[in-house]
Structures are given as structure tokens and as C-alpha cells.
PDB file of N, CA and C in Angstrom:
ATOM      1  N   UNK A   1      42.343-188.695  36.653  1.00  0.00           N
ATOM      2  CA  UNK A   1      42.994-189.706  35.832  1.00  0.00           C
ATOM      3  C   UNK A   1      42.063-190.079  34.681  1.00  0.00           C
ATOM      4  N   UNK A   2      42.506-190.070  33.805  1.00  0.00           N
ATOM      5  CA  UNK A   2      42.035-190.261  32.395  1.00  0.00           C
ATOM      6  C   UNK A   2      42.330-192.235  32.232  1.00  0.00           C
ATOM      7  N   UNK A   3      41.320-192.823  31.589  1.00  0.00           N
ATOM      8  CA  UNK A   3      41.640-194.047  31.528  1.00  0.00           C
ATOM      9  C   UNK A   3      41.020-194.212  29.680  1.00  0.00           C
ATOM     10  N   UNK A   4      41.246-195.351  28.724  1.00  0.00           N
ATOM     11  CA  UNK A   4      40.991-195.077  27.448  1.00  0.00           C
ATOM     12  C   UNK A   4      40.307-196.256  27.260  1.00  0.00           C
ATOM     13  N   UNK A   5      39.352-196.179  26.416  1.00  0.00           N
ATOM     14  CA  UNK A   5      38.252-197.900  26.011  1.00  0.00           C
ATOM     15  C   UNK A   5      38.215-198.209  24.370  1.00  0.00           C
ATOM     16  N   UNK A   6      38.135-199.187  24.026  1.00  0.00           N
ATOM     17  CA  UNK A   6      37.483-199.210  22.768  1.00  0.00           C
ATOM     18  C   UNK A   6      36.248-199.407  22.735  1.00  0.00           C
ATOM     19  N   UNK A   7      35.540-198.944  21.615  1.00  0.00           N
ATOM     20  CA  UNK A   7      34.220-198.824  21.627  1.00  0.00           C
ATOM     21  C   UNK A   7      33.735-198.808  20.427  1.00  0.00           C
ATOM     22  N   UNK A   8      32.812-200.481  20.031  1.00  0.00           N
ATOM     23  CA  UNK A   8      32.352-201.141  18.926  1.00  0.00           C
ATOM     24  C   UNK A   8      31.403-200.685  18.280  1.00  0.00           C
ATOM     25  N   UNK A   9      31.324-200.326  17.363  1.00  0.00           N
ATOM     26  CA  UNK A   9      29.736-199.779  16.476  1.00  0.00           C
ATOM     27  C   UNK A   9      29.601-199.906  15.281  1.00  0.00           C
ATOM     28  N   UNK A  10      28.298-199.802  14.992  1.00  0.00           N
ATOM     29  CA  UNK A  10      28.032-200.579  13.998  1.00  0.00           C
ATOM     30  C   UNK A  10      27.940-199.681  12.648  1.00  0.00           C
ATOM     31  N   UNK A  11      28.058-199.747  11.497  1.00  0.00           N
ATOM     32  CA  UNK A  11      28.496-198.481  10.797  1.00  0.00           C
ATOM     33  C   UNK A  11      27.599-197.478  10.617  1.00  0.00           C
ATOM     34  N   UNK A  12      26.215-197.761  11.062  1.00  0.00           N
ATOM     35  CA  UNK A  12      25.034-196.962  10.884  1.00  0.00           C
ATOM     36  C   UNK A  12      25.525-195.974  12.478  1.00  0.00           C
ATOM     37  N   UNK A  13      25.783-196.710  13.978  1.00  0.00           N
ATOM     38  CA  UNK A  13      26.113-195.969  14.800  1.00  0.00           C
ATOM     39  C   UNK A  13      27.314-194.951  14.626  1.00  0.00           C
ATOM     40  N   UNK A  14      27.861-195.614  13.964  1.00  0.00           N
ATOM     41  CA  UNK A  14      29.503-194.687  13.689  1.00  0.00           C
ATOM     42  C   UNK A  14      29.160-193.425  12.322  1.00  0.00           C
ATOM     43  N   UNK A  15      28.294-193.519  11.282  1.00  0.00           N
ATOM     44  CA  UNK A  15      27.398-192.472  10.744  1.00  0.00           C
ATOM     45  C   UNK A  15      27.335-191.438  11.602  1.00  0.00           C
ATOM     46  N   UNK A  16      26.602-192.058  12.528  1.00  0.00           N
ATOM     47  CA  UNK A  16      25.506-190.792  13.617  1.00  0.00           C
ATOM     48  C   UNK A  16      26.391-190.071  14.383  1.00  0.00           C
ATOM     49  N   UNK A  17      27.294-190.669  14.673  1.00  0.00           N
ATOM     50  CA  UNK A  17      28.346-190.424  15.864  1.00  0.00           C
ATOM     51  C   UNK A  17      29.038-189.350  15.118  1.00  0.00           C
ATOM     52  N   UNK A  18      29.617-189.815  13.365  1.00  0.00           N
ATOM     53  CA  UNK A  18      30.390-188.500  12.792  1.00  0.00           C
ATOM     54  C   UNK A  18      29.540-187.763  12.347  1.00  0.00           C
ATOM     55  N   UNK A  19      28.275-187.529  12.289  1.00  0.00           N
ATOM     56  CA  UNK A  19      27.880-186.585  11.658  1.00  0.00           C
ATOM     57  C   UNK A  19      27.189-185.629  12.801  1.00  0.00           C
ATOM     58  N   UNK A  20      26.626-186.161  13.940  1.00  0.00           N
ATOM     59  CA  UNK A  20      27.092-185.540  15.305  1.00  0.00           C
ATOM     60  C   UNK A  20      27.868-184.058  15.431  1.00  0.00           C
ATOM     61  N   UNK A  21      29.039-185.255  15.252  1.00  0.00           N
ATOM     62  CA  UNK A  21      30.203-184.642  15.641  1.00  0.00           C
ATOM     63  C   UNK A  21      30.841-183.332  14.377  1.00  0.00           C
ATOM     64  N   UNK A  22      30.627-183.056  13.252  1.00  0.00           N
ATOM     65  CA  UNK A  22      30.637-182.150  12.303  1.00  0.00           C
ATOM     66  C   UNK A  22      29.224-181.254  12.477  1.00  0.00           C
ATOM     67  N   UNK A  23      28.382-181.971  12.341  1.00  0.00           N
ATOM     68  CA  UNK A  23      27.061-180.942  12.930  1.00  0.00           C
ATOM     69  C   UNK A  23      27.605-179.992  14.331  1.00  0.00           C
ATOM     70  N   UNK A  24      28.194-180.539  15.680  1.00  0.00           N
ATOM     71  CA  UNK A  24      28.123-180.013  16.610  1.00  0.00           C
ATOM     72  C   UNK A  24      29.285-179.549  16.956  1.00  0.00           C
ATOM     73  N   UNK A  25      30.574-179.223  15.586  1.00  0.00           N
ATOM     74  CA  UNK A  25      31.770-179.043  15.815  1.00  0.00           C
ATOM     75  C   UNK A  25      32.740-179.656  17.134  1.00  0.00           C
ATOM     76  N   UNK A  26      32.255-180.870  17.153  1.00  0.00           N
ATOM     77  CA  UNK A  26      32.955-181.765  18.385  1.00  0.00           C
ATOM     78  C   UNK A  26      33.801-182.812  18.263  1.00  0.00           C
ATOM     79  N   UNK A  27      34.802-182.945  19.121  1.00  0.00           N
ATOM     80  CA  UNK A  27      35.490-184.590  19.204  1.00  0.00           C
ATOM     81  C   UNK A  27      34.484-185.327  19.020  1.00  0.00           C
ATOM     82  N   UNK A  28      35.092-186.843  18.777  1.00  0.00           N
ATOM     83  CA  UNK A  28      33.940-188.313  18.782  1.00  0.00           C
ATOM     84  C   UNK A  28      33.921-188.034  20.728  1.00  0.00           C
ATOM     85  N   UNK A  29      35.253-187.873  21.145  1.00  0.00           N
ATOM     86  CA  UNK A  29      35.493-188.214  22.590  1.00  0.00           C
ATOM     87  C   UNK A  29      34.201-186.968  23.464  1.00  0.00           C
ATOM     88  N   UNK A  30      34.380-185.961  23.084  1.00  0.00           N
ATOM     89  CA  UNK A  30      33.900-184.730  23.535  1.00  0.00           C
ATOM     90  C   UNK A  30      32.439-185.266  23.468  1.00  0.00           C
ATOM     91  N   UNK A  31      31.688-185.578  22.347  1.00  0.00           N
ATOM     92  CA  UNK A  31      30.297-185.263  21.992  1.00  0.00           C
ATOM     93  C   UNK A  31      29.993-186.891  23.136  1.00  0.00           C
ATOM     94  N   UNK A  32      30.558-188.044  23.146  1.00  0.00           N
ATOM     95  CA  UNK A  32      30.458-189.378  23.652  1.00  0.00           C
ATOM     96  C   UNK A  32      30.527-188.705  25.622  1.00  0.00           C
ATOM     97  N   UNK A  33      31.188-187.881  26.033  1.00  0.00           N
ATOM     98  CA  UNK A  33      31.039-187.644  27.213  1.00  0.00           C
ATOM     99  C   UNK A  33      30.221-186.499  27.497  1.00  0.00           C
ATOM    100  N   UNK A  34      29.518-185.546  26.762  1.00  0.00           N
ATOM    101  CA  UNK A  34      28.619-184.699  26.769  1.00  0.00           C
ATOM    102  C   UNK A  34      27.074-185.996  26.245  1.00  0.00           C
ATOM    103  N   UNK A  35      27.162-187.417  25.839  1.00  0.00           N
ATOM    104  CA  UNK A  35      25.869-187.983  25.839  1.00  0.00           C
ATOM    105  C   UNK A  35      26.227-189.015  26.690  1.00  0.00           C
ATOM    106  N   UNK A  36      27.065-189.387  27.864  1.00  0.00           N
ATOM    107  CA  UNK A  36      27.244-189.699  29.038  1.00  0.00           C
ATOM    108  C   UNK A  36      26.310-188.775  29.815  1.00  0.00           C
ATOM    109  N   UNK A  37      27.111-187.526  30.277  1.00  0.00           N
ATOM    110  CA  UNK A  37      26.272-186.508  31.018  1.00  0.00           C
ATOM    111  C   UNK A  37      25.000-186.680  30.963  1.00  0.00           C
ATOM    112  N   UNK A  38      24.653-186.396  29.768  1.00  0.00           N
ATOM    113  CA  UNK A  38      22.788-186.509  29.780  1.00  0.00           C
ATOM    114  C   UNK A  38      22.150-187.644  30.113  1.00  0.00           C
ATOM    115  N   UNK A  39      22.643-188.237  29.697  1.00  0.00           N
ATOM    116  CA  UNK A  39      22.055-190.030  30.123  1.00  0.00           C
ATOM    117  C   UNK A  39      22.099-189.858  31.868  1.00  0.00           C
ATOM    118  N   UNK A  40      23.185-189.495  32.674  1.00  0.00           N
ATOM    119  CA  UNK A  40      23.107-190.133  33.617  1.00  0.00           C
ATOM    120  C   UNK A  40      22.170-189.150  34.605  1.00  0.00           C
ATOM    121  N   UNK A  41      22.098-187.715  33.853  1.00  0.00           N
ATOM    122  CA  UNK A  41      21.054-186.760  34.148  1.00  0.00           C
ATOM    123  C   UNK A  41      19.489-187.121  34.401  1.00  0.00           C
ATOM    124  N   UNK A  42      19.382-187.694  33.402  1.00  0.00           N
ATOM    125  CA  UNK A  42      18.241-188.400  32.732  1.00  0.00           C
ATOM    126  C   UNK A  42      17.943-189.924  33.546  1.00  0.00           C
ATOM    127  N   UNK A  43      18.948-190.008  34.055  1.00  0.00           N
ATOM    128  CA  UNK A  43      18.498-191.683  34.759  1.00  0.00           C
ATOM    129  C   UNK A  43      18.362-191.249  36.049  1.00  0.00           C
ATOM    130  N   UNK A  44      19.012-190.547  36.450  1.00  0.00           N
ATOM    131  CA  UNK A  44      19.166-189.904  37.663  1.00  0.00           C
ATOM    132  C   UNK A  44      17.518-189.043  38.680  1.00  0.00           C
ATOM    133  N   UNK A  45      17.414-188.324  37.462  1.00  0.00           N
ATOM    134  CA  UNK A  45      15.744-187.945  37.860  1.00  0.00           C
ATOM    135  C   UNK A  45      14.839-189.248  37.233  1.00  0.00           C
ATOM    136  N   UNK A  46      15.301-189.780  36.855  1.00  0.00           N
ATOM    137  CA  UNK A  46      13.568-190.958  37.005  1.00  0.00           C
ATOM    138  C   UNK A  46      13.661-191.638  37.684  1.00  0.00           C
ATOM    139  N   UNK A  47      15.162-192.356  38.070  1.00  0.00           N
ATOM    140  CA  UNK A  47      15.135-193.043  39.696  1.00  0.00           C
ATOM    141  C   UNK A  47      14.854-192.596  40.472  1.00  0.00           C
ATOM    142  N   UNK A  48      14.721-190.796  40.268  1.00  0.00           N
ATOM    143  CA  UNK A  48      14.095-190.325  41.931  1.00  0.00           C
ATOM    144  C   UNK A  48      12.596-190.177  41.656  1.00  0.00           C
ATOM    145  N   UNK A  49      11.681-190.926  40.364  1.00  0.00           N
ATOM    146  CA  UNK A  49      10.377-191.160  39.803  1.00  0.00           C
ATOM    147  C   UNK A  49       9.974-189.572  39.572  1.00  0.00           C
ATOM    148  N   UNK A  50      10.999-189.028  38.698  1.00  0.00           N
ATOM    149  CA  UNK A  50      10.527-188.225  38.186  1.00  0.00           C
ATOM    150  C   UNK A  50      10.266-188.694  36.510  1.00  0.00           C
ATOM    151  N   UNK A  51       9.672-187.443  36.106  1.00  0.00           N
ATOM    152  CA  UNK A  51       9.047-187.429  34.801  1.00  0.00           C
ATOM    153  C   UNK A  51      10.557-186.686  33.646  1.00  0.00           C
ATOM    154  N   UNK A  52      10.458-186.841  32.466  1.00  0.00           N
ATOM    155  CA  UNK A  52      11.257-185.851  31.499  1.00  0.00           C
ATOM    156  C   UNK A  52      10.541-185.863  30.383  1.00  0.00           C
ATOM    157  N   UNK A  53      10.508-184.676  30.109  1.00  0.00           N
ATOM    158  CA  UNK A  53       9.455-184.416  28.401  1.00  0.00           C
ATOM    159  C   UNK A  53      10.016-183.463  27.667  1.00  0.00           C
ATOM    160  N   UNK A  54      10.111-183.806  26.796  1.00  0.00           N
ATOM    161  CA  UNK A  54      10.187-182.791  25.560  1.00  0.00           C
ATOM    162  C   UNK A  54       9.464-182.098  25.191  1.00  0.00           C
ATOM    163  N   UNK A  55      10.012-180.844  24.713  1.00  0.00           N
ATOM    164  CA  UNK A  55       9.085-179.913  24.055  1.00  0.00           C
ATOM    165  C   UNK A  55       8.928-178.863  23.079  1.00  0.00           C
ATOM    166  N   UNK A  56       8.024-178.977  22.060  1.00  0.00           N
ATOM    167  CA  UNK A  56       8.700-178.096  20.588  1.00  0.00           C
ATOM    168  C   UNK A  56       8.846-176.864  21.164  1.00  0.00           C
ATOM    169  N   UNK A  57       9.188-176.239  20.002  1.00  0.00           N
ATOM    170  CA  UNK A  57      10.042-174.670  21.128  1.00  0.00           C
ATOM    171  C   UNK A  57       8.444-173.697  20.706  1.00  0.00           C
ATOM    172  N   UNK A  58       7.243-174.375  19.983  1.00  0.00           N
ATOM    173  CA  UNK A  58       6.374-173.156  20.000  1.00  0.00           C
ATOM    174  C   UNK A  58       4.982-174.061  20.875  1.00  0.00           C
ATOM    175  N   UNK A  59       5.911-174.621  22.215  1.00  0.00           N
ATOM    176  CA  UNK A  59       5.031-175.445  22.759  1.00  0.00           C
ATOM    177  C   UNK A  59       3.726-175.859  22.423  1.00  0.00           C
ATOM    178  N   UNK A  60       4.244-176.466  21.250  1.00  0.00           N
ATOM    179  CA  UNK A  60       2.166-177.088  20.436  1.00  0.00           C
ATOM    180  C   UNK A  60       2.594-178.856  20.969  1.00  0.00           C
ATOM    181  N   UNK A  61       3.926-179.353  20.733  1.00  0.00           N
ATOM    182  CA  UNK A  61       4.013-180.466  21.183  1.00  0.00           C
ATOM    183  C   UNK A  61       4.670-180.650  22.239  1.00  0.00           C
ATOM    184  N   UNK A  62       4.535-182.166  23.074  1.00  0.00           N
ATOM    185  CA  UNK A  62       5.064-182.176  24.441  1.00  0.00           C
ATOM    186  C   UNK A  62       5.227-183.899  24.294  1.00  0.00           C
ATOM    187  N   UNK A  63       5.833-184.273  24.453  1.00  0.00           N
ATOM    188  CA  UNK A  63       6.211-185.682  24.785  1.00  0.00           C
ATOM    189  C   UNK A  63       7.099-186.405  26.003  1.00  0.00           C
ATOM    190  N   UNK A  64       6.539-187.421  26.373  1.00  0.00           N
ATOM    191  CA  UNK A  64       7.945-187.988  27.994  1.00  0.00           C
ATOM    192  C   UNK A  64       8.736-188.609  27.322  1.00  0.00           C
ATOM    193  N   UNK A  65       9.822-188.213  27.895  1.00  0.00           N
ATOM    194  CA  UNK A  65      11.002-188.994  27.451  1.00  0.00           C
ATOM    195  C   UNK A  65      11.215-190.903  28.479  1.00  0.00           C
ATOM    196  N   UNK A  66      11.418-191.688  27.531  1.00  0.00           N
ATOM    197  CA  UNK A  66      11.006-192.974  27.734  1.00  0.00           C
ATOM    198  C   UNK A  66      12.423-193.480  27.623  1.00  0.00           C
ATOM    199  N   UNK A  67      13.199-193.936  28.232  1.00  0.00           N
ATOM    200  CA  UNK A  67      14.399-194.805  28.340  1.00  0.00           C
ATOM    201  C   UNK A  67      14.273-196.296  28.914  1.00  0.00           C
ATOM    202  N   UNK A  68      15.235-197.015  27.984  1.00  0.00           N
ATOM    203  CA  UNK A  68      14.646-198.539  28.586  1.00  0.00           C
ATOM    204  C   UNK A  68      16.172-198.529  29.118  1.00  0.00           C
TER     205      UNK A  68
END
């Protein structure tokens, strides 16, 4: 079952969101539940006190990913 929300933003968020979404050839809806997924990916391993880091693709940099 599909259920529908509105969802407030601010015009700098609604920017990011369409340009997102033309960058990544996606719905607003599509790209908003593909950065659901990750989020809850992402919350999911640090509640189990794990770590997440980023990393440039010619591994010179490495950073943790920090969510409040």
C-alpha cells in the first residue's frame, strides 16, 4: 500500500532536490526513497556501533561519515 505526504522545503532544499533529480535522471519521489534507503542503511550500521567512511576513488582520502 502506497500512502502520499506533503513535504515542506525550503527553496535552497527544493534546488538540490531538482537538480538531483535531472543530474540522476530521477523522480523527486524516486531519488526521496532511494535517500530514505541510505539513511536508514546508514543508521542502521552505527546503531549496531559500527563505523562508515568515505572514500576518494584513488584512495588518497578517507573520511567517517558523521550523522546527527
Amino acid at each position: 500500500m502506497k500512502r502520499t505526504m506533503t513535504l515542506n522545503l525550503t527553496d535552497a532544499e527544493m534546488d538540490a532536490l531538482e537538480a538531483l533529480c535531472e543530474e540522476k535522471g530521477l523522480s523527486k519521489t524516486a531519488l526521496v526513497r532511494q535517500a530514505l534507503r541510505l539513511y536508514k542503511s546508514v543508521d542502521e550500521r552505527l546503531g549496531r556501533g559500527d563505523k562508515v567512511f568515505i572514500e576518494s576513488a584513488d584512495k588518497s582520502e578517507k573520511a567517517e561519515l558523521m550523522v546527527l
